[in-house]
PDB file of N, CA and C in Angstrom:
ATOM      1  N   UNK A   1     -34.951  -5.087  35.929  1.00  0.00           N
ATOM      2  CA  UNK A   1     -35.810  -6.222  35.626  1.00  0.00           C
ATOM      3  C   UNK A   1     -35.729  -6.521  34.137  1.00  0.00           C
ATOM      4  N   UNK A   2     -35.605  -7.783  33.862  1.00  0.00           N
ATOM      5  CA  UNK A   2     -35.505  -8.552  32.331  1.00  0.00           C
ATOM      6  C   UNK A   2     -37.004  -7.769  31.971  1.00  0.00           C
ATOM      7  N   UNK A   3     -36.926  -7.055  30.809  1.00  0.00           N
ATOM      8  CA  UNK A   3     -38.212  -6.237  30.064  1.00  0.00           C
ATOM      9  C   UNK A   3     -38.940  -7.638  29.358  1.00  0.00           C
ATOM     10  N   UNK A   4     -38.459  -8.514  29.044  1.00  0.00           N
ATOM     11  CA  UNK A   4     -38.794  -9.816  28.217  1.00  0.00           C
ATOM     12  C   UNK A   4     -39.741 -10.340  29.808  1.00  0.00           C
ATOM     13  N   UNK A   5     -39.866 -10.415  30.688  1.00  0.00           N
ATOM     14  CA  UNK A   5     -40.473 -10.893  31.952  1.00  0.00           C
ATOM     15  C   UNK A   5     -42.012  -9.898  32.011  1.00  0.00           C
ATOM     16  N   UNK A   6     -41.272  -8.542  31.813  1.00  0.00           N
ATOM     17  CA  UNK A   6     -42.559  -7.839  32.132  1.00  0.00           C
ATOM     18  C   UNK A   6     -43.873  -8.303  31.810  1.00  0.00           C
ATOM     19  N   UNK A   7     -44.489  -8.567  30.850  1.00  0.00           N
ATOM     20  CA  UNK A   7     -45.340  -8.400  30.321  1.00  0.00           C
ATOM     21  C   UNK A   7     -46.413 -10.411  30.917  1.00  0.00           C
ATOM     22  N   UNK A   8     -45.820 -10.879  31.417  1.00  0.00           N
ATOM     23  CA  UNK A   8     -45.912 -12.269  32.544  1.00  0.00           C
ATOM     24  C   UNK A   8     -45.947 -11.407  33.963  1.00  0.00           C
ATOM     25  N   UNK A   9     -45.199 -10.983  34.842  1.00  0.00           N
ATOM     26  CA  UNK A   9     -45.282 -10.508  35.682  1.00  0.00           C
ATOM     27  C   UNK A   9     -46.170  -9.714  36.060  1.00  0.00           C
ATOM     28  N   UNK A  10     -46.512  -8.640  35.148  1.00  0.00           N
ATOM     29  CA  UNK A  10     -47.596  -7.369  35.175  1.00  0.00           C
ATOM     30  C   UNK A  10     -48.902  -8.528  34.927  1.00  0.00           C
ATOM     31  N   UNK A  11     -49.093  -9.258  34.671  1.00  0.00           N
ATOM     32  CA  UNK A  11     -50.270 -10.015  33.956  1.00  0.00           C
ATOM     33  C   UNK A  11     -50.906 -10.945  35.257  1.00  0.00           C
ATOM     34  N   UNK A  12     -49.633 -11.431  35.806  1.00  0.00           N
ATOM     35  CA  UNK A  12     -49.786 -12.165  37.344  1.00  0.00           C
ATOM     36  C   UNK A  12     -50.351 -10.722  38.347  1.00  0.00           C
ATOM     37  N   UNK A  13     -50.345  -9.949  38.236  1.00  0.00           N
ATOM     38  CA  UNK A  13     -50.662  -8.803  39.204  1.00  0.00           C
ATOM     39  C   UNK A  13     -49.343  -8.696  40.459  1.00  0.00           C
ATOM     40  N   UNK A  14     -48.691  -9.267  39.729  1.00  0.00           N
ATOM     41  CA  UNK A  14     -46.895  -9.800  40.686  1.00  0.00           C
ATOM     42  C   UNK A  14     -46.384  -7.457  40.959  1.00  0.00           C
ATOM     43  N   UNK A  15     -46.616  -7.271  39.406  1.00  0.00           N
ATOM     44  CA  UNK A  15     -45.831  -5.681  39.805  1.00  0.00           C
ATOM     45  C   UNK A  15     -46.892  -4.891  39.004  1.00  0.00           C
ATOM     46  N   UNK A  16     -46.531  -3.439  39.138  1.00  0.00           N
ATOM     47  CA  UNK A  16     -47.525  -2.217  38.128  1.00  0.00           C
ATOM     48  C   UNK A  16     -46.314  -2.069  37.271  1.00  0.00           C
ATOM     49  N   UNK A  17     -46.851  -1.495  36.283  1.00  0.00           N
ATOM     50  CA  UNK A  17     -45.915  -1.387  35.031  1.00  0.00           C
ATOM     51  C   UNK A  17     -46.509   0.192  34.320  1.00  0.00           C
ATOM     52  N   UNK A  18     -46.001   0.844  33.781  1.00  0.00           N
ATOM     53  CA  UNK A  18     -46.569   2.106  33.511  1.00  0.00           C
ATOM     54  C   UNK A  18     -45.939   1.660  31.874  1.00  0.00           C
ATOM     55  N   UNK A  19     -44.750   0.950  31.424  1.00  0.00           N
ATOM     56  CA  UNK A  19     -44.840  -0.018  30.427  1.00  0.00           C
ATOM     57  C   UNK A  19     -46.443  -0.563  29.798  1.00  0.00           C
ATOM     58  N   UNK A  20     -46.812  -1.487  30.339  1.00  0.00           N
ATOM     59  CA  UNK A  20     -48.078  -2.250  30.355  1.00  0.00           C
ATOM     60  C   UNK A  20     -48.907  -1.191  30.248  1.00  0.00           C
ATOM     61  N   UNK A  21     -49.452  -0.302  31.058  1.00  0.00           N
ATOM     62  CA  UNK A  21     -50.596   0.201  31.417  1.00  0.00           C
ATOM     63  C   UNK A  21     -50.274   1.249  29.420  1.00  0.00           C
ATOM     64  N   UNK A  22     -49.162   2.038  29.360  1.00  0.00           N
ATOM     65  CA  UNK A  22     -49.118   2.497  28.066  1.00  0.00           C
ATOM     66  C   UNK A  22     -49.830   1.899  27.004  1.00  0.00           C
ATOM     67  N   UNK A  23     -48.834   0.277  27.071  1.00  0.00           N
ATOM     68  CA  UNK A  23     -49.203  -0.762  25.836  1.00  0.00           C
ATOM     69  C   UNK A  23     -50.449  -1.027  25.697  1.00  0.00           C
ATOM     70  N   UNK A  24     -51.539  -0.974  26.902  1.00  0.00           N
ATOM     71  CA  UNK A  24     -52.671  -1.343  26.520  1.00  0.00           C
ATOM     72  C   UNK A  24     -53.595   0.249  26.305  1.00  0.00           C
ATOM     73  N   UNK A  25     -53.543   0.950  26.721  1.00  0.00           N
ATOM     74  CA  UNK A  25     -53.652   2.105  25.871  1.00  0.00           C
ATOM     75  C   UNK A  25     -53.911   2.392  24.742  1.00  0.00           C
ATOM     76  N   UNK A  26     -52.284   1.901  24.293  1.00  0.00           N
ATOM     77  CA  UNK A  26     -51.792   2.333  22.444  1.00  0.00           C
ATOM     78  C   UNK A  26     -53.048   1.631  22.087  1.00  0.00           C
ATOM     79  N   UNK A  27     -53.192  -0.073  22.481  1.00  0.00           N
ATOM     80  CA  UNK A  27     -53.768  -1.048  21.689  1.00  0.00           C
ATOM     81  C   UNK A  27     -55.376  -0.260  21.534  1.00  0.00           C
ATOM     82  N   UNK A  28     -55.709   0.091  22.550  1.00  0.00           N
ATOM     83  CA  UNK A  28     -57.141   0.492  22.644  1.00  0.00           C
ATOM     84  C   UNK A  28     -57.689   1.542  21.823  1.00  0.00           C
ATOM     85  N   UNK A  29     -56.638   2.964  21.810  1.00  0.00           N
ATOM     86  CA  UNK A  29     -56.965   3.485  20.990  1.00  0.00           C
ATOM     87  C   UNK A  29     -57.007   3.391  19.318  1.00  0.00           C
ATOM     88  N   UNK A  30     -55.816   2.357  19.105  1.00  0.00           N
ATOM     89  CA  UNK A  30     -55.716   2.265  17.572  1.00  0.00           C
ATOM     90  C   UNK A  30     -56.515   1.383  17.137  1.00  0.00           C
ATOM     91  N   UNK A  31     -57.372   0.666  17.781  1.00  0.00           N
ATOM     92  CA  UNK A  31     -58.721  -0.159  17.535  1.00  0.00           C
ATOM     93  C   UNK A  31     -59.641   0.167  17.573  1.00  0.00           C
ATOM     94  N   UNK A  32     -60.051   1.793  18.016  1.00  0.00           N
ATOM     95  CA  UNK A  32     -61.046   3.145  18.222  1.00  0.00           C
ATOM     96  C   UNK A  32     -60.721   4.089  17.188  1.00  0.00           C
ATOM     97  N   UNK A  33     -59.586   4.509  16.747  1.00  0.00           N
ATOM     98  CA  UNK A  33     -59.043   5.500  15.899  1.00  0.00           C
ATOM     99  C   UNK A  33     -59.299   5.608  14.327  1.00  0.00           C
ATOM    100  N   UNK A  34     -59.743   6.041  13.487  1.00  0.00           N
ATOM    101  CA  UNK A  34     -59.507   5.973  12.251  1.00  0.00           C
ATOM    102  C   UNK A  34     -58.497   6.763  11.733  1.00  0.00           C
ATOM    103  N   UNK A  35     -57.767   7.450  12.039  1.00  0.00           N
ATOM    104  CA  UNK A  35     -57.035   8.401  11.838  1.00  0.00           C
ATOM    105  C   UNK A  35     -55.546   9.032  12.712  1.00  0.00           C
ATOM    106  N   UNK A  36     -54.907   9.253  12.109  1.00  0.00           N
ATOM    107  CA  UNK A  36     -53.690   9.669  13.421  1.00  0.00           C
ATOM    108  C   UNK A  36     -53.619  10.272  14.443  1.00  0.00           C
ATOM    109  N   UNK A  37     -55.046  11.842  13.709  1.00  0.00           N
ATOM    110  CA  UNK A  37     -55.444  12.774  14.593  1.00  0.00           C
ATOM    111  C   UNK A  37     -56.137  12.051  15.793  1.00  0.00           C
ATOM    112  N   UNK A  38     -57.153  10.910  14.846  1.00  0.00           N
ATOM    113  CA  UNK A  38     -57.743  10.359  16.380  1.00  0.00           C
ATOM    114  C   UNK A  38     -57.269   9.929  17.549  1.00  0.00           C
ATOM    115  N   UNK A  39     -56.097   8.946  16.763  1.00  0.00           N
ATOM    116  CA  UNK A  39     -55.526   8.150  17.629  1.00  0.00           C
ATOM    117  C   UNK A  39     -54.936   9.103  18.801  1.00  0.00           C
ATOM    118  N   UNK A  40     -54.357  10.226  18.489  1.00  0.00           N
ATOM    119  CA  UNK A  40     -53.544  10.832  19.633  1.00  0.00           C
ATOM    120  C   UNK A  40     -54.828  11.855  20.434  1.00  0.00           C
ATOM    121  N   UNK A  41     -55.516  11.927  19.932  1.00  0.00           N
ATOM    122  CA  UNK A  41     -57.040  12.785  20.949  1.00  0.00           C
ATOM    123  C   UNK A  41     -57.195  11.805  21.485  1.00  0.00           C
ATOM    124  N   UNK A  42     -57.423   9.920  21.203  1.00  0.00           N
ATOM    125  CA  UNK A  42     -57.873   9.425  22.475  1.00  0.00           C
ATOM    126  C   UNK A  42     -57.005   9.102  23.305  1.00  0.00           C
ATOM    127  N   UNK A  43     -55.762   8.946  22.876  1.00  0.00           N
ATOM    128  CA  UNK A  43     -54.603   8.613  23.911  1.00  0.00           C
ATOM    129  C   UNK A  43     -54.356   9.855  24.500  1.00  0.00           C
ATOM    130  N   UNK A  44     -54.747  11.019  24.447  1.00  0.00           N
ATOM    131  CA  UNK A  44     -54.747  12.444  25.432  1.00  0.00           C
ATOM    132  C   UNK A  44     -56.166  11.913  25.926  1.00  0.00           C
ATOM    133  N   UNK A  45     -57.142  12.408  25.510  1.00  0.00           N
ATOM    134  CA  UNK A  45     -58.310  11.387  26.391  1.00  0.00           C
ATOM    135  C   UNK A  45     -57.744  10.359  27.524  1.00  0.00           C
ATOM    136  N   UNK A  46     -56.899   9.537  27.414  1.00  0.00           N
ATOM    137  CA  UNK A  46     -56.668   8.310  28.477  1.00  0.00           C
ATOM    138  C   UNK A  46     -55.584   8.840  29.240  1.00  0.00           C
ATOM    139  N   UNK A  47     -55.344  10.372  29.228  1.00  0.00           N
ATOM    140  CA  UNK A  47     -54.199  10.902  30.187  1.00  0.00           C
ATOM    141  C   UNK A  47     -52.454  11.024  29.940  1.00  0.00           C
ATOM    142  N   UNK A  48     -52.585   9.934  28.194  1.00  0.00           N
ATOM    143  CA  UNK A  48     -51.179  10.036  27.459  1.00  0.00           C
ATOM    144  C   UNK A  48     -50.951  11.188  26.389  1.00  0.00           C
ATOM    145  N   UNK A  49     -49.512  11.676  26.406  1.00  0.00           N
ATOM    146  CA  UNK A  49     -49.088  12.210  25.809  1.00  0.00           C
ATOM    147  C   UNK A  49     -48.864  11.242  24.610  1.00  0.00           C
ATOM    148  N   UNK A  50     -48.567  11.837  23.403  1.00  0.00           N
ATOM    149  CA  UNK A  50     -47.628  11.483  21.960  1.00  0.00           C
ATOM    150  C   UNK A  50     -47.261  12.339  21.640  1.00  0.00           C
ATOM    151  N   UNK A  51     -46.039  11.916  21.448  1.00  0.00           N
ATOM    152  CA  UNK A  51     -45.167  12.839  20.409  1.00  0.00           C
ATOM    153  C   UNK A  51     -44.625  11.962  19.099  1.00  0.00           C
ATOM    154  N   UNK A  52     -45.505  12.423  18.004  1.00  0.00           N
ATOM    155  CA  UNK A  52     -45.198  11.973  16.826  1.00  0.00           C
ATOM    156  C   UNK A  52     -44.788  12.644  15.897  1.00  0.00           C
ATOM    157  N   UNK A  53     -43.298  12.903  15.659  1.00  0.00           N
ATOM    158  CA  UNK A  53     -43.509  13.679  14.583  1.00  0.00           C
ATOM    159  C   UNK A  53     -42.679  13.590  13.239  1.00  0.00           C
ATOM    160  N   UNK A  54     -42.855  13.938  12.489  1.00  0.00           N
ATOM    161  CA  UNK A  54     -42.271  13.641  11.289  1.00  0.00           C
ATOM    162  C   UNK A  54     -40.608  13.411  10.721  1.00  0.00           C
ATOM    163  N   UNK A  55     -40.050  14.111  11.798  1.00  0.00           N
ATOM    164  CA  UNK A  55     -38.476  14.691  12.091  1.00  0.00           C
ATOM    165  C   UNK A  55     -38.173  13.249  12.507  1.00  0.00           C
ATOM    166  N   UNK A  56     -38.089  12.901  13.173  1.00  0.00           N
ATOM    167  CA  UNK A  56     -38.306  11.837  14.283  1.00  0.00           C
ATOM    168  C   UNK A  56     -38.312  10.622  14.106  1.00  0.00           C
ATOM    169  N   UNK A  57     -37.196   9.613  13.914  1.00  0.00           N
ATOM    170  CA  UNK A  57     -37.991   8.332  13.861  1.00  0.00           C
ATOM    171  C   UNK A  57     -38.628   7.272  14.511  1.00  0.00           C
ATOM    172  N   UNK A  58     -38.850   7.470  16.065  1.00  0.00           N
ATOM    173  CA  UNK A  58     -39.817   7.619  17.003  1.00  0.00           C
ATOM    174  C   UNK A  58     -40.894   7.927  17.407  1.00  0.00           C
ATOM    175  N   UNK A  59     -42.142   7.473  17.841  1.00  0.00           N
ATOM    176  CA  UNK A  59     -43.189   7.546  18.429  1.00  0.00           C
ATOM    177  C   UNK A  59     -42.664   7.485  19.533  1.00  0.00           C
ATOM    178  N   UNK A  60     -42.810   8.809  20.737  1.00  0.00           N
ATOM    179  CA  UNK A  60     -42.546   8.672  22.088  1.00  0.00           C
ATOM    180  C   UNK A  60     -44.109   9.135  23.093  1.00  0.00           C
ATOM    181  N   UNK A  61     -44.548   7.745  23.848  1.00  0.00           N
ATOM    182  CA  UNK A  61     -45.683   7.742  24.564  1.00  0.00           C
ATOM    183  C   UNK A  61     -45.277   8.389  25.927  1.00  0.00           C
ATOM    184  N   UNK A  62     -46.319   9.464  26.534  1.00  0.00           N
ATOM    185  CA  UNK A  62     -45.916   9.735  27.829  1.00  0.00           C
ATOM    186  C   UNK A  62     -46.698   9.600  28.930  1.00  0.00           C
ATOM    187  N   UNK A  63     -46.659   8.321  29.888  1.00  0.00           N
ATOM    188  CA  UNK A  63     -47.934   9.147  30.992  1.00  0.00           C
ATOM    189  C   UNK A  63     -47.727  10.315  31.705  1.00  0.00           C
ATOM    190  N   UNK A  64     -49.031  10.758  32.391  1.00  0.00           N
ATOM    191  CA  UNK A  64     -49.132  12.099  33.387  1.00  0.00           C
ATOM    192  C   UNK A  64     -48.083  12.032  34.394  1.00  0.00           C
ATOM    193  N   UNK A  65     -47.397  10.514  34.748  1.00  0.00           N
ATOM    194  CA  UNK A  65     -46.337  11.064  35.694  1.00  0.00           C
ATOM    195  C   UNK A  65     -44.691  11.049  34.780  1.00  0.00           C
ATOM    196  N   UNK A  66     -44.964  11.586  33.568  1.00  0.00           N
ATOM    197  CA  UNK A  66     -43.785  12.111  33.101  1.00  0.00           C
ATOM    198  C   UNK A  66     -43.020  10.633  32.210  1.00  0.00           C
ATOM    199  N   UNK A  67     -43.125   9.561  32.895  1.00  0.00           N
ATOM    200  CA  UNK A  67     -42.964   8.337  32.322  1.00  0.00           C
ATOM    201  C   UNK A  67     -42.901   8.388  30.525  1.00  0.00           C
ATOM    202  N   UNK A  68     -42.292   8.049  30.238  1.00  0.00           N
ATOM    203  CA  UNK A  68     -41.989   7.828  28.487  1.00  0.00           C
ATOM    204  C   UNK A  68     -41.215   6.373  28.072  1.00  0.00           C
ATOM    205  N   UNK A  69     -42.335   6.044  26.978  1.00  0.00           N
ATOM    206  CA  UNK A  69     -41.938   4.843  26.046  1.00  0.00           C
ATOM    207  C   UNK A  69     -42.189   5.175  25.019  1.00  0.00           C
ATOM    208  N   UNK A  70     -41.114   4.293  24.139  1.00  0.00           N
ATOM    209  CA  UNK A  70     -40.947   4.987  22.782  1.00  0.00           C
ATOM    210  C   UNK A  70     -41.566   3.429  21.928  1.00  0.00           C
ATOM    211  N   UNK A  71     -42.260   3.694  21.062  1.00  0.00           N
ATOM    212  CA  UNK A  71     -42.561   2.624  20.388  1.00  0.00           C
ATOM    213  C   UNK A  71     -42.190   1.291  19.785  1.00  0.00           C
ATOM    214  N   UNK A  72     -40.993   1.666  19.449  1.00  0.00           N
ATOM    215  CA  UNK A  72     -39.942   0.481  19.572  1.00  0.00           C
ATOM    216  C   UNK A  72     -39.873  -0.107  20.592  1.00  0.00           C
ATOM    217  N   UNK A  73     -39.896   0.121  22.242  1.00  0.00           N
ATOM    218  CA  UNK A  73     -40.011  -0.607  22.940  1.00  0.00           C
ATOM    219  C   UNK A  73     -41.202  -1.513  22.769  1.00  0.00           C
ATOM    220  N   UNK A  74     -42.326  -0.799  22.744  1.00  0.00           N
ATOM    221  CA  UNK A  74     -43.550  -1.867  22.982  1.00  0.00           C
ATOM    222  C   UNK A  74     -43.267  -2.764  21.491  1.00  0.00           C
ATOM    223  N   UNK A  75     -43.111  -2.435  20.691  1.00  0.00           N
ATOM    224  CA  UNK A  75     -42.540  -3.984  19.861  1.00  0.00           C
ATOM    225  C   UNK A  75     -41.736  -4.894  20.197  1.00  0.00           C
ATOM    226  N   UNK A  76     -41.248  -4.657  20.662  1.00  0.00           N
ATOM    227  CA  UNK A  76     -39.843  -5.731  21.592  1.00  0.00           C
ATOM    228  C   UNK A  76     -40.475  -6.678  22.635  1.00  0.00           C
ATOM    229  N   UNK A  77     -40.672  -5.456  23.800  1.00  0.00           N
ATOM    230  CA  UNK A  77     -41.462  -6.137  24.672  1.00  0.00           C
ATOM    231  C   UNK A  77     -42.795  -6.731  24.762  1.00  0.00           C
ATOM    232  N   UNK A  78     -43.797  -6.238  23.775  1.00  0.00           N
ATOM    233  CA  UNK A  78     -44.726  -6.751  23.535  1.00  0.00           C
ATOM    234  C   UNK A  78     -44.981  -7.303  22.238  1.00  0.00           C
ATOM    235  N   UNK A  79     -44.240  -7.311  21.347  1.00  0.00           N
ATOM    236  CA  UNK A  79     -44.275  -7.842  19.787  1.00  0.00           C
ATOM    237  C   UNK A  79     -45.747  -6.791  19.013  1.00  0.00           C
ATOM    238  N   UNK A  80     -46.063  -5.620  19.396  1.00  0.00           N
ATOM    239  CA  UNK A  80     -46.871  -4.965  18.932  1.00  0.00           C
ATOM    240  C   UNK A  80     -46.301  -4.445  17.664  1.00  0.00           C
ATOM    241  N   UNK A  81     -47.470  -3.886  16.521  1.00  0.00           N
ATOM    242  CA  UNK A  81     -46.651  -3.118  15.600  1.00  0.00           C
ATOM    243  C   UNK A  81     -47.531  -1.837  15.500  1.00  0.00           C
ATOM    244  N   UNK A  82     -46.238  -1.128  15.875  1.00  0.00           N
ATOM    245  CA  UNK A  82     -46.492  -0.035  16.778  1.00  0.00           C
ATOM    246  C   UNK A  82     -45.574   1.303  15.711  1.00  0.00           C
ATOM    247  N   UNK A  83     -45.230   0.836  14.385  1.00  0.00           N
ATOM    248  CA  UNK A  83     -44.092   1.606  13.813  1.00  0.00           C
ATOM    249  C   UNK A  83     -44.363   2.800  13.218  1.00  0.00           C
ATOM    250  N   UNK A  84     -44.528   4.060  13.200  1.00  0.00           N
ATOM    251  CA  UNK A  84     -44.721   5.094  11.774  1.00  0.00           C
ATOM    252  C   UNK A  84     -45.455   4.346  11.239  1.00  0.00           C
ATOM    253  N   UNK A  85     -44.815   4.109  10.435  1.00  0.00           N
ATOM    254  CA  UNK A  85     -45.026   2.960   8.858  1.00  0.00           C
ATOM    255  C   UNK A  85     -46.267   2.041   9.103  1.00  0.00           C
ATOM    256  N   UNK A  86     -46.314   1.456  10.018  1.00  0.00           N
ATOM    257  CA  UNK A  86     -47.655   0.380   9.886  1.00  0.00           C
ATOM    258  C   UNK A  86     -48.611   1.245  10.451  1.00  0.00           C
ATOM    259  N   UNK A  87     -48.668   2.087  11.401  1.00  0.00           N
ATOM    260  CA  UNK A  87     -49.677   3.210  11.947  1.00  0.00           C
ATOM    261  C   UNK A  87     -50.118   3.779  10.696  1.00  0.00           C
ATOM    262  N   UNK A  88     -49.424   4.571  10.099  1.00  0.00           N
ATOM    263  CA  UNK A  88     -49.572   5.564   8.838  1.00  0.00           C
ATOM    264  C   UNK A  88     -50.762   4.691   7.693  1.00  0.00           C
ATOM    265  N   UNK A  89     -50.107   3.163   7.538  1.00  0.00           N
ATOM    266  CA  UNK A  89     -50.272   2.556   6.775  1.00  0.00           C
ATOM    267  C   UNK A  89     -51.851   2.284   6.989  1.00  0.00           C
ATOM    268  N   UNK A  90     -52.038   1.672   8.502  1.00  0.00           N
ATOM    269  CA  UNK A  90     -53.185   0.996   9.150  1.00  0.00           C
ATOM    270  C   UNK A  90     -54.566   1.900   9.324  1.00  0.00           C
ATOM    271  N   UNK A  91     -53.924   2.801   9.145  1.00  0.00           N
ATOM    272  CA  UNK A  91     -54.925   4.474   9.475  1.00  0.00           C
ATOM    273  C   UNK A  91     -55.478   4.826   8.030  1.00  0.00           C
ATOM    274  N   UNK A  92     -54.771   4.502   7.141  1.00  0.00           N
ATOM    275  CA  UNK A  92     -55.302   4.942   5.876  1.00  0.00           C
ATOM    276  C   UNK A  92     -56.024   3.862   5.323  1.00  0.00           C
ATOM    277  N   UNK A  93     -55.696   2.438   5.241  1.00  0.00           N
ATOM    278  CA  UNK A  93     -56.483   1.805   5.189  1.00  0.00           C
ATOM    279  C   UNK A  93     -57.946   1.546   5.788  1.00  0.00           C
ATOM    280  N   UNK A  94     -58.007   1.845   7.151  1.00  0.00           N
ATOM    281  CA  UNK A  94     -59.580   1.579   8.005  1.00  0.00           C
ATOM    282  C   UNK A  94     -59.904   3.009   7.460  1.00  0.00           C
ATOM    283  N   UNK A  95     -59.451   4.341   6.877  1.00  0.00           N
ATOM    284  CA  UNK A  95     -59.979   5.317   6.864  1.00  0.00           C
ATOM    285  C   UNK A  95     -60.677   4.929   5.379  1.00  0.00           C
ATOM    286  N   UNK A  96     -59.925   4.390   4.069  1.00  0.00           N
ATOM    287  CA  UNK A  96     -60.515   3.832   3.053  1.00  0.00           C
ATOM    288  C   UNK A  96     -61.974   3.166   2.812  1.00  0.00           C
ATOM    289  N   UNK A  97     -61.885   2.295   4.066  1.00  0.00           N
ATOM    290  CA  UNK A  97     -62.895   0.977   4.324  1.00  0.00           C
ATOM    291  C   UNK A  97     -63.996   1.933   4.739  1.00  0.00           C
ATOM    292  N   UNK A  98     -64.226   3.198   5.934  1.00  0.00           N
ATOM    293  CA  UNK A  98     -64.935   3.822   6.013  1.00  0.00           C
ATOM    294  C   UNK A  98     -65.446   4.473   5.050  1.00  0.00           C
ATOM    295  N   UNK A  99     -64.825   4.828   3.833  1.00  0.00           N
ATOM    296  CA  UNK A  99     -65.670   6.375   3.155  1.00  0.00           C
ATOM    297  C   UNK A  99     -66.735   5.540   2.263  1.00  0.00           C
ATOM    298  N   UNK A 100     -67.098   6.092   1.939  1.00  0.00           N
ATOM    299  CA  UNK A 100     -68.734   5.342   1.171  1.00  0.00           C
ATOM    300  C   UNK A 100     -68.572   5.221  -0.424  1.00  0.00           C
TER     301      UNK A 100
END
């Protein structure tokens, strides 16, 4: 299936997407998260794995049925920014805005 379709299709309730169901995930927690640590306690909270790690120039998301997307996808397919770099970036900033 054209990955450029998904995100229309999954939306029509046309197919399930474990794509989709990730992407809205990521979105949820990094709008809950102040922090990196957070972000990946609530995405284990919602039943996802992350593997983020420094080695790596990948963020790889996993659901419970083993399923894996790597962050670069959900930018593509969903135009999210989803990178190291803007995470790292986005986390230190709302963590800034918090301290007193």
């Amino acid at each position: 299936m054209d990955k450029y379709q998904l995100p229309q299709k999954a939306a029509q309730g046309q197919i399930k997407s474990y794509v989709l169901d990730i992407a809205i995930a990521v979105q949820e927690c990094i709008e809950q998260a102040v922090t990196k640590k957070d972000f990946i306690d609530l995405m284990k909270k919602k039943g996802y794995s992350v593997e983020w790690k420094d080695t790596r120039k990948y963020i790889v998301f996993q659901d419970s049925n083993g399923k894996k997307v790597r962050n670069s996808n959900l930018e593509k397919t969903f135009g999210m920014q989803v990178s190291k770099e803007h995470l790292e970036q986005y986390f230190h900033d709302k963590s800034q805005r918090k301290a007193p």
